[in-house]
Protein backbone atom coordinates (compact mmCIF):
# COMPACT_ATOMS: atom_id res chain seq x y z
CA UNK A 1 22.14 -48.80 -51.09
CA UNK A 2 20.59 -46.97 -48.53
CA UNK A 3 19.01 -48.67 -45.40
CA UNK A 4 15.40 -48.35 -44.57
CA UNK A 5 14.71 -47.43 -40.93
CA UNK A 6 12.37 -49.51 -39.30
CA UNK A 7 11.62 -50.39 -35.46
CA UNK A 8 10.72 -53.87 -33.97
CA UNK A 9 9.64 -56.08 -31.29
CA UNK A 10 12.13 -59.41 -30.82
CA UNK A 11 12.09 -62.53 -28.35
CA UNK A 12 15.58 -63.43 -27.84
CA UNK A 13 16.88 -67.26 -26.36
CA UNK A 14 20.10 -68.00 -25.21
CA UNK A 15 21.98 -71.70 -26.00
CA UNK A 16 25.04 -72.35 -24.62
CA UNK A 17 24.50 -69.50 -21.86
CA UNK A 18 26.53 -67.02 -24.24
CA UNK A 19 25.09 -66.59 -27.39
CA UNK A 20 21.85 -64.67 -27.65
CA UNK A 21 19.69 -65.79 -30.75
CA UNK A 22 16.53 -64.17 -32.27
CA UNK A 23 13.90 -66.08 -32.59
CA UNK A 24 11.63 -63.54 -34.57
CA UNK A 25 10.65 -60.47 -34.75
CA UNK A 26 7.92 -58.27 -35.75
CA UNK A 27 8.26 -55.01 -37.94
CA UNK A 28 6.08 -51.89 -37.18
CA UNK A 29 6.80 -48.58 -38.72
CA UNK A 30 6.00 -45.23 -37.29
CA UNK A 31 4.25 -42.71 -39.05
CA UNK A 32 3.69 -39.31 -38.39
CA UNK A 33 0.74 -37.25 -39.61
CA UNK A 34 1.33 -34.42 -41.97
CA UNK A 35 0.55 -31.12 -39.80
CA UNK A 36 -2.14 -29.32 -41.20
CA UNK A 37 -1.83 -25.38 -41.70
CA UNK A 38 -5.08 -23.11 -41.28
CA UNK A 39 -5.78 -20.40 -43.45
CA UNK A 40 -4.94 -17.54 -41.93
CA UNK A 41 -7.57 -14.94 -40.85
CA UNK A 42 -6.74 -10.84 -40.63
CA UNK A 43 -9.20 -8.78 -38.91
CA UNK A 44 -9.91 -4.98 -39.32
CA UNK A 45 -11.52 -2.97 -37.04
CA UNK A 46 -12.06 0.72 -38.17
CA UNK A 47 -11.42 4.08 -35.18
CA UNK A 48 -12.77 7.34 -34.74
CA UNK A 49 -10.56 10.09 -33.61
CA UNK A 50 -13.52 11.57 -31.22
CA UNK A 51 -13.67 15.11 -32.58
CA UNK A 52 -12.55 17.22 -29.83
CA UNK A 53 -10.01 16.40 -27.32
CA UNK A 54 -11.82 16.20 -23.97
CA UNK A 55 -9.50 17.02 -20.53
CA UNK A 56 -11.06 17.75 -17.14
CA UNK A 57 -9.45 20.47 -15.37
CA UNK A 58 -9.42 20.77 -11.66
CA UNK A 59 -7.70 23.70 -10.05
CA UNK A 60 -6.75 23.57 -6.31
CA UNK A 61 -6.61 26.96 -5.21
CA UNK A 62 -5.18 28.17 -1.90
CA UNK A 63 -7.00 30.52 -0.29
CA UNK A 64 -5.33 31.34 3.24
CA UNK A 65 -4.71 34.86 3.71
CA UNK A 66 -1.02 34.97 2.65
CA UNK A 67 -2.54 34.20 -1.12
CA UNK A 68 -3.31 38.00 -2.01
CA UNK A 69 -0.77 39.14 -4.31
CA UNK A 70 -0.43 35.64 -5.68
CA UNK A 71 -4.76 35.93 -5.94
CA UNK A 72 -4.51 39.10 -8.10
CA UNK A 73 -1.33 37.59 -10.72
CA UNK A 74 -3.67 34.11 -11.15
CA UNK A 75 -6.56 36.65 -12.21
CA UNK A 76 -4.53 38.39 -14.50
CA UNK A 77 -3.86 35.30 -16.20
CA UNK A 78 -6.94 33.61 -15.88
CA UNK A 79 -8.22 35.32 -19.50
CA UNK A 80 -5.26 33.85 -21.42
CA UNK A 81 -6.15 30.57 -19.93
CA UNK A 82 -9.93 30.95 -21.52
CA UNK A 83 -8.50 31.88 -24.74
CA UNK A 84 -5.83 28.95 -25.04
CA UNK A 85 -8.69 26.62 -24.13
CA UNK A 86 -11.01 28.01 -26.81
CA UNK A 87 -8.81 28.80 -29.44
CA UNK A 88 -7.47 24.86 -29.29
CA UNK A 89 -11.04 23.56 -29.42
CA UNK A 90 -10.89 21.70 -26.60
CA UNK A 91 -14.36 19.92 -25.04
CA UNK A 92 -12.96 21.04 -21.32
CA UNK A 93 -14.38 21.03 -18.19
CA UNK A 94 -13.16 22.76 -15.34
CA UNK A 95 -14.00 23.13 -11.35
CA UNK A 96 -12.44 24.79 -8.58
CA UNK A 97 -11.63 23.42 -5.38
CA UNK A 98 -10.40 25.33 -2.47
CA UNK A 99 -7.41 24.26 0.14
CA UNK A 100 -9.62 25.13 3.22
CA UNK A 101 -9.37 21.75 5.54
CA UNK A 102 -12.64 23.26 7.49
CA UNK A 103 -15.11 24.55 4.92
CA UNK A 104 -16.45 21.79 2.82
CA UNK A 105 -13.14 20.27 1.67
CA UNK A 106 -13.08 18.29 -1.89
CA UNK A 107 -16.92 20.15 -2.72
CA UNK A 108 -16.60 22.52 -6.20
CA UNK A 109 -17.15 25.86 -5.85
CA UNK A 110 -19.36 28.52 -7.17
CA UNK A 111 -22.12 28.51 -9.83
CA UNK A 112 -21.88 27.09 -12.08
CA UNK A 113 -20.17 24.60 -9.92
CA UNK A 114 -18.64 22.58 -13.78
CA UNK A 115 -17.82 25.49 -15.88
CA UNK A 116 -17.75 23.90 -20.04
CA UNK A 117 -16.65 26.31 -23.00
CA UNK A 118 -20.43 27.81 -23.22
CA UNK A 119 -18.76 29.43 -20.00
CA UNK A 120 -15.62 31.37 -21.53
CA UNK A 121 -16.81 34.51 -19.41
CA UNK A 122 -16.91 32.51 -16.23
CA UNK A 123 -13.96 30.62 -16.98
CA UNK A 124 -11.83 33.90 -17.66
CA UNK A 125 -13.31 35.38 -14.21
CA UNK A 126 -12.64 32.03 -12.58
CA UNK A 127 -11.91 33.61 -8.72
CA UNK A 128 -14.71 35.65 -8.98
CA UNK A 129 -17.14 32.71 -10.23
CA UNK A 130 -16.39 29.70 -7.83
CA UNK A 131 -16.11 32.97 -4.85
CA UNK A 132 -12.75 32.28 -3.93
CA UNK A 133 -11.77 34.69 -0.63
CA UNK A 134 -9.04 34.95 1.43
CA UNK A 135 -10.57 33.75 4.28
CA UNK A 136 -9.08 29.96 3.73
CA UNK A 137 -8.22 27.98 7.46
CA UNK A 138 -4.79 26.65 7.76
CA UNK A 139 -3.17 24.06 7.67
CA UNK A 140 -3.63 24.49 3.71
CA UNK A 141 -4.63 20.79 2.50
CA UNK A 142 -4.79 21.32 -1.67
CA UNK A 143 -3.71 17.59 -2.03
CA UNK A 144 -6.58 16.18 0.56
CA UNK A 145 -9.36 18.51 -1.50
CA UNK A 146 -7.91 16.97 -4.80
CA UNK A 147 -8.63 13.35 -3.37
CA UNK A 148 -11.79 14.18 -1.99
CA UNK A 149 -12.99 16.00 -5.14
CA UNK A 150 -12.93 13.21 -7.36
CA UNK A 151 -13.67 10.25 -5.07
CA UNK A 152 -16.96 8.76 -3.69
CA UNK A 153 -19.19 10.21 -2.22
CA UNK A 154 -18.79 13.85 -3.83
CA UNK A 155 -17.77 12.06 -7.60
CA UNK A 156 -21.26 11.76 -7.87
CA UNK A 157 -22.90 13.12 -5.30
CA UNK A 158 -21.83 17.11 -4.92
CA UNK A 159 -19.60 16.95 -7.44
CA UNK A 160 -21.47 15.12 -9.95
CA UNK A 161 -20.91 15.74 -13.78
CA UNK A 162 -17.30 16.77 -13.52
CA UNK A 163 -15.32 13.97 -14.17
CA UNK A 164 -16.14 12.38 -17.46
CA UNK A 165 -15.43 8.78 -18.72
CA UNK A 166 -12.81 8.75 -21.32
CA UNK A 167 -11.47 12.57 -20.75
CA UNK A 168 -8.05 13.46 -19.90
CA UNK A 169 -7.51 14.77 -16.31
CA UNK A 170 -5.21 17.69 -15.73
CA UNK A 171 -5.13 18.92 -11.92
CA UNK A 172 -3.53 22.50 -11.43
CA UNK A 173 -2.61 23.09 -7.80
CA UNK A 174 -1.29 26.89 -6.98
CA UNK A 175 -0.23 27.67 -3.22
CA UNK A 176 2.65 29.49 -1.18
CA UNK A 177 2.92 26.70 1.07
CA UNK A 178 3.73 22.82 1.57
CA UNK A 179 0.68 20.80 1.66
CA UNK A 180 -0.69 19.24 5.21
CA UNK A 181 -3.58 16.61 4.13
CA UNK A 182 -2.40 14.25 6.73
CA UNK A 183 -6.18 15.29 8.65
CA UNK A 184 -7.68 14.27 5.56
CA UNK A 185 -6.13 11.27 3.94
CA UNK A 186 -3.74 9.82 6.46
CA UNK A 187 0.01 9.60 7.24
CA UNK A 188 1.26 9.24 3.37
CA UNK A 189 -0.41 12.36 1.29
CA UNK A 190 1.94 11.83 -1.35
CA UNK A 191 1.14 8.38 -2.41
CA UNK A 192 -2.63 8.89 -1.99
CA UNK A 193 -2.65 11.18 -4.78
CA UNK A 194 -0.31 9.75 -7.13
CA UNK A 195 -2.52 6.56 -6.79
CA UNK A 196 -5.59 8.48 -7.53
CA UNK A 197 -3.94 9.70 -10.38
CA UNK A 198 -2.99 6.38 -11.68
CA UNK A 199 -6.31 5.24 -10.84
CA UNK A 200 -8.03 7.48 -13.07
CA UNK A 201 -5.41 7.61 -16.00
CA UNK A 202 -6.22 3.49 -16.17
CA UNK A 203 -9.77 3.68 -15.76
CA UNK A 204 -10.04 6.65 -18.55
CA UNK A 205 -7.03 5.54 -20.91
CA UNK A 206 -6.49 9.14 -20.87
CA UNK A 207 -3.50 10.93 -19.55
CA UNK A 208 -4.23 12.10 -15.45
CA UNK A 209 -1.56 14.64 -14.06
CA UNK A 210 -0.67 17.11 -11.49
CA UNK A 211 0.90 20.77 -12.51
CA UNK A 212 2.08 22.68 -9.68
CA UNK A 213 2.40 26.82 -9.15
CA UNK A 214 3.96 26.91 -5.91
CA UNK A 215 7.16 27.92 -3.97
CA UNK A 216 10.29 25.60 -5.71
CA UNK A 217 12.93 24.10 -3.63
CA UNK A 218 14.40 26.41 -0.93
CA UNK A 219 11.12 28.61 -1.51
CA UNK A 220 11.42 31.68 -3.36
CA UNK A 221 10.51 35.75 -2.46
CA UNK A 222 9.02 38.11 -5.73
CA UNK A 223 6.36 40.49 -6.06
CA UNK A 224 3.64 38.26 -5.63
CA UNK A 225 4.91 37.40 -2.66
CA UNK A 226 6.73 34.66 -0.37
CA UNK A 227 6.04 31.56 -0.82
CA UNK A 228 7.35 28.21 1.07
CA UNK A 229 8.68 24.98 -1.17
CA UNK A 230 5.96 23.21 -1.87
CA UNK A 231 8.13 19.71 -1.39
CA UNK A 232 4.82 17.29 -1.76
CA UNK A 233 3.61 19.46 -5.03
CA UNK A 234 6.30 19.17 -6.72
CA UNK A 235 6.69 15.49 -5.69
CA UNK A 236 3.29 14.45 -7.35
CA UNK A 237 4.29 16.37 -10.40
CA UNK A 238 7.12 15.24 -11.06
CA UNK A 239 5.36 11.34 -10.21
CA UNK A 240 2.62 12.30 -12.70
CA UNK A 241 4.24 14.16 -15.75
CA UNK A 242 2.76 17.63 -14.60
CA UNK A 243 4.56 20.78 -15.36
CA UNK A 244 6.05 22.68 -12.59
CA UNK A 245 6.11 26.44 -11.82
CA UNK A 246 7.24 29.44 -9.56
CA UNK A 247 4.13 31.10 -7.82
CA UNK A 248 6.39 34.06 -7.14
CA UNK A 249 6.70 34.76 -11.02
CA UNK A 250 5.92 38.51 -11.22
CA UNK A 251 4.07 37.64 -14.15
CA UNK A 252 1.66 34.16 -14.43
CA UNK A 253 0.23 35.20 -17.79
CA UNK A 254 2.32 33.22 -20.21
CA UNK A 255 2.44 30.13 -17.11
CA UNK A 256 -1.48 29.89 -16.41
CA UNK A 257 -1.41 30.59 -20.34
CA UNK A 258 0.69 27.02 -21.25
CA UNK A 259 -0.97 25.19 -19.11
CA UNK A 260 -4.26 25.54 -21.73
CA UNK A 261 -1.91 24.57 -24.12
CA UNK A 262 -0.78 21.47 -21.87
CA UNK A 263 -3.50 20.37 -20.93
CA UNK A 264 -4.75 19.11 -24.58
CA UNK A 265 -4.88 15.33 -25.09
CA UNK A 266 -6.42 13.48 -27.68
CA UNK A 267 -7.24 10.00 -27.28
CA UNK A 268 -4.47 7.09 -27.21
CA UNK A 269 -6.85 4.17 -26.37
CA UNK A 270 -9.42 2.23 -28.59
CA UNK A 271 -10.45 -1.37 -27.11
CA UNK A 272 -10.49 -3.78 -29.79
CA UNK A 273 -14.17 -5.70 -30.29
């Protein structure tokens, strides 16, 4: 037979000083209440691939004299770049900065100031439009003007309309020389960009990245040109998932070209209601 379970409460007396008796006891019994399932509930929530990808392209362009033959190879390839763009059906956006520490540093140049795809011929001209010279001031500070460009005040101040919420951000730097933004964003150049990067990549939930054309390690010698490693460049690429590139190719067509093609992103965030 099997035993039921149960749980008292007893008062005990001892006769003799040895043997403990009972003198009653009182049964309770525990019970424990059934747990109670809910039903459960699924939610759907419904996404629309926006229709174009959107990306906001901002090149950093060195303009110190030592940039000519590197100047006229960027031009050449500029026109491929318009046609990658285009031919991808990408919403872009795209301004020029200039590495000039002296002359307005971070403000975009030319007119219009945001070139969009109702701009191809501007776009494909891009030198000509945002009146890039070589008249640039040394030290060359590409990584300062990218900082300045897209913070406050010139994010919506001079620079206002550029930077989109929700678009991708792709910055292109091309130089023959290290950068030297220490005058314009302190002691660590390096980490002040990568954190703007990451800044903006969580605040859009769109890729942001830095591709560099400049001199590799050790530098390099071609017929662009010279050109000195561009150590911190490369460093925020690599940091960011940019693409990196020699800016003493003879030829920049097919680079300037894949950089339309890599600068593409569709979106990868949707909050949930």
């Amino acid at each position: 037979m099997r035993r039921r379970l149960r749980q008292g409460t007893c008062r005990a007396s001892a006769r003799a000083g040895i043997v403990l008796q009972l003198a009653g006891c009182s049964d309770f019994f525990l019970s424990r209440k059934a747990d109670e399932v809910a039903d459960p509930m699924r939610v759907t929530e419904t996404f629309s691939q926006a229709p174009l990808p959107r990306v906001d392209l901002l090149w950093v362009i060195d303009d110190t004299p030592s940039m000519a033959g590197e100047h006229a190879a960027l031009a050449a390839g500029m026109p491929g770049f318009a046609t990658e763009l285009e031919s991808a059906g990408v919403a872009w956006q795209v301004g020029v900065v200039t590495t000039d520490p002296d002359d307005a540093p971070g403000v975009l140049r030319g007119d219009p100031w945001v070139m969009t795809p109702i701009d191809g011929s501007a776009l494909a001209s891009l030198l000509d439009t945002a009146g890039i010279t070589l008249t640039g001031a040394e030290p060359a500070s590409g990584l300062g003007a990218m900082v300045l460009a897209l913070e406050e005040p010139l994010r919506s101040g001079a620079n206002q309309g550029f930077r989109r919420p929700g678009a991708a951000l792709h910055v292109i730097v091309v130089s023959d020389g290290n950068d030297n933004s220490q005058t314009l964003l302190g002691e660590d150049p390096v980490w002040s960009a990568i954190s703007l990067l990451e800044d903006e990549e969580r605040a859009s939930g769109q890729a942001a990245r830095l591709s560099a054309i400049v001199g590799p390690e050790g530098g390099c010698s071609g017929r662009n040109g010279t050109a000195l490693p561009g150590t911190d460049y490369l460093a925020v690429a690599e940091a960011s998932g940019g693409s990196v590139d020699s800016v003493c190719e003879a030829d920049l067509d097919g680079l300037v070209s894949n950089l339309g093609a890599t600068s593409i992103e569709w979106q990868r965030v949707f909050p949930l209601q």
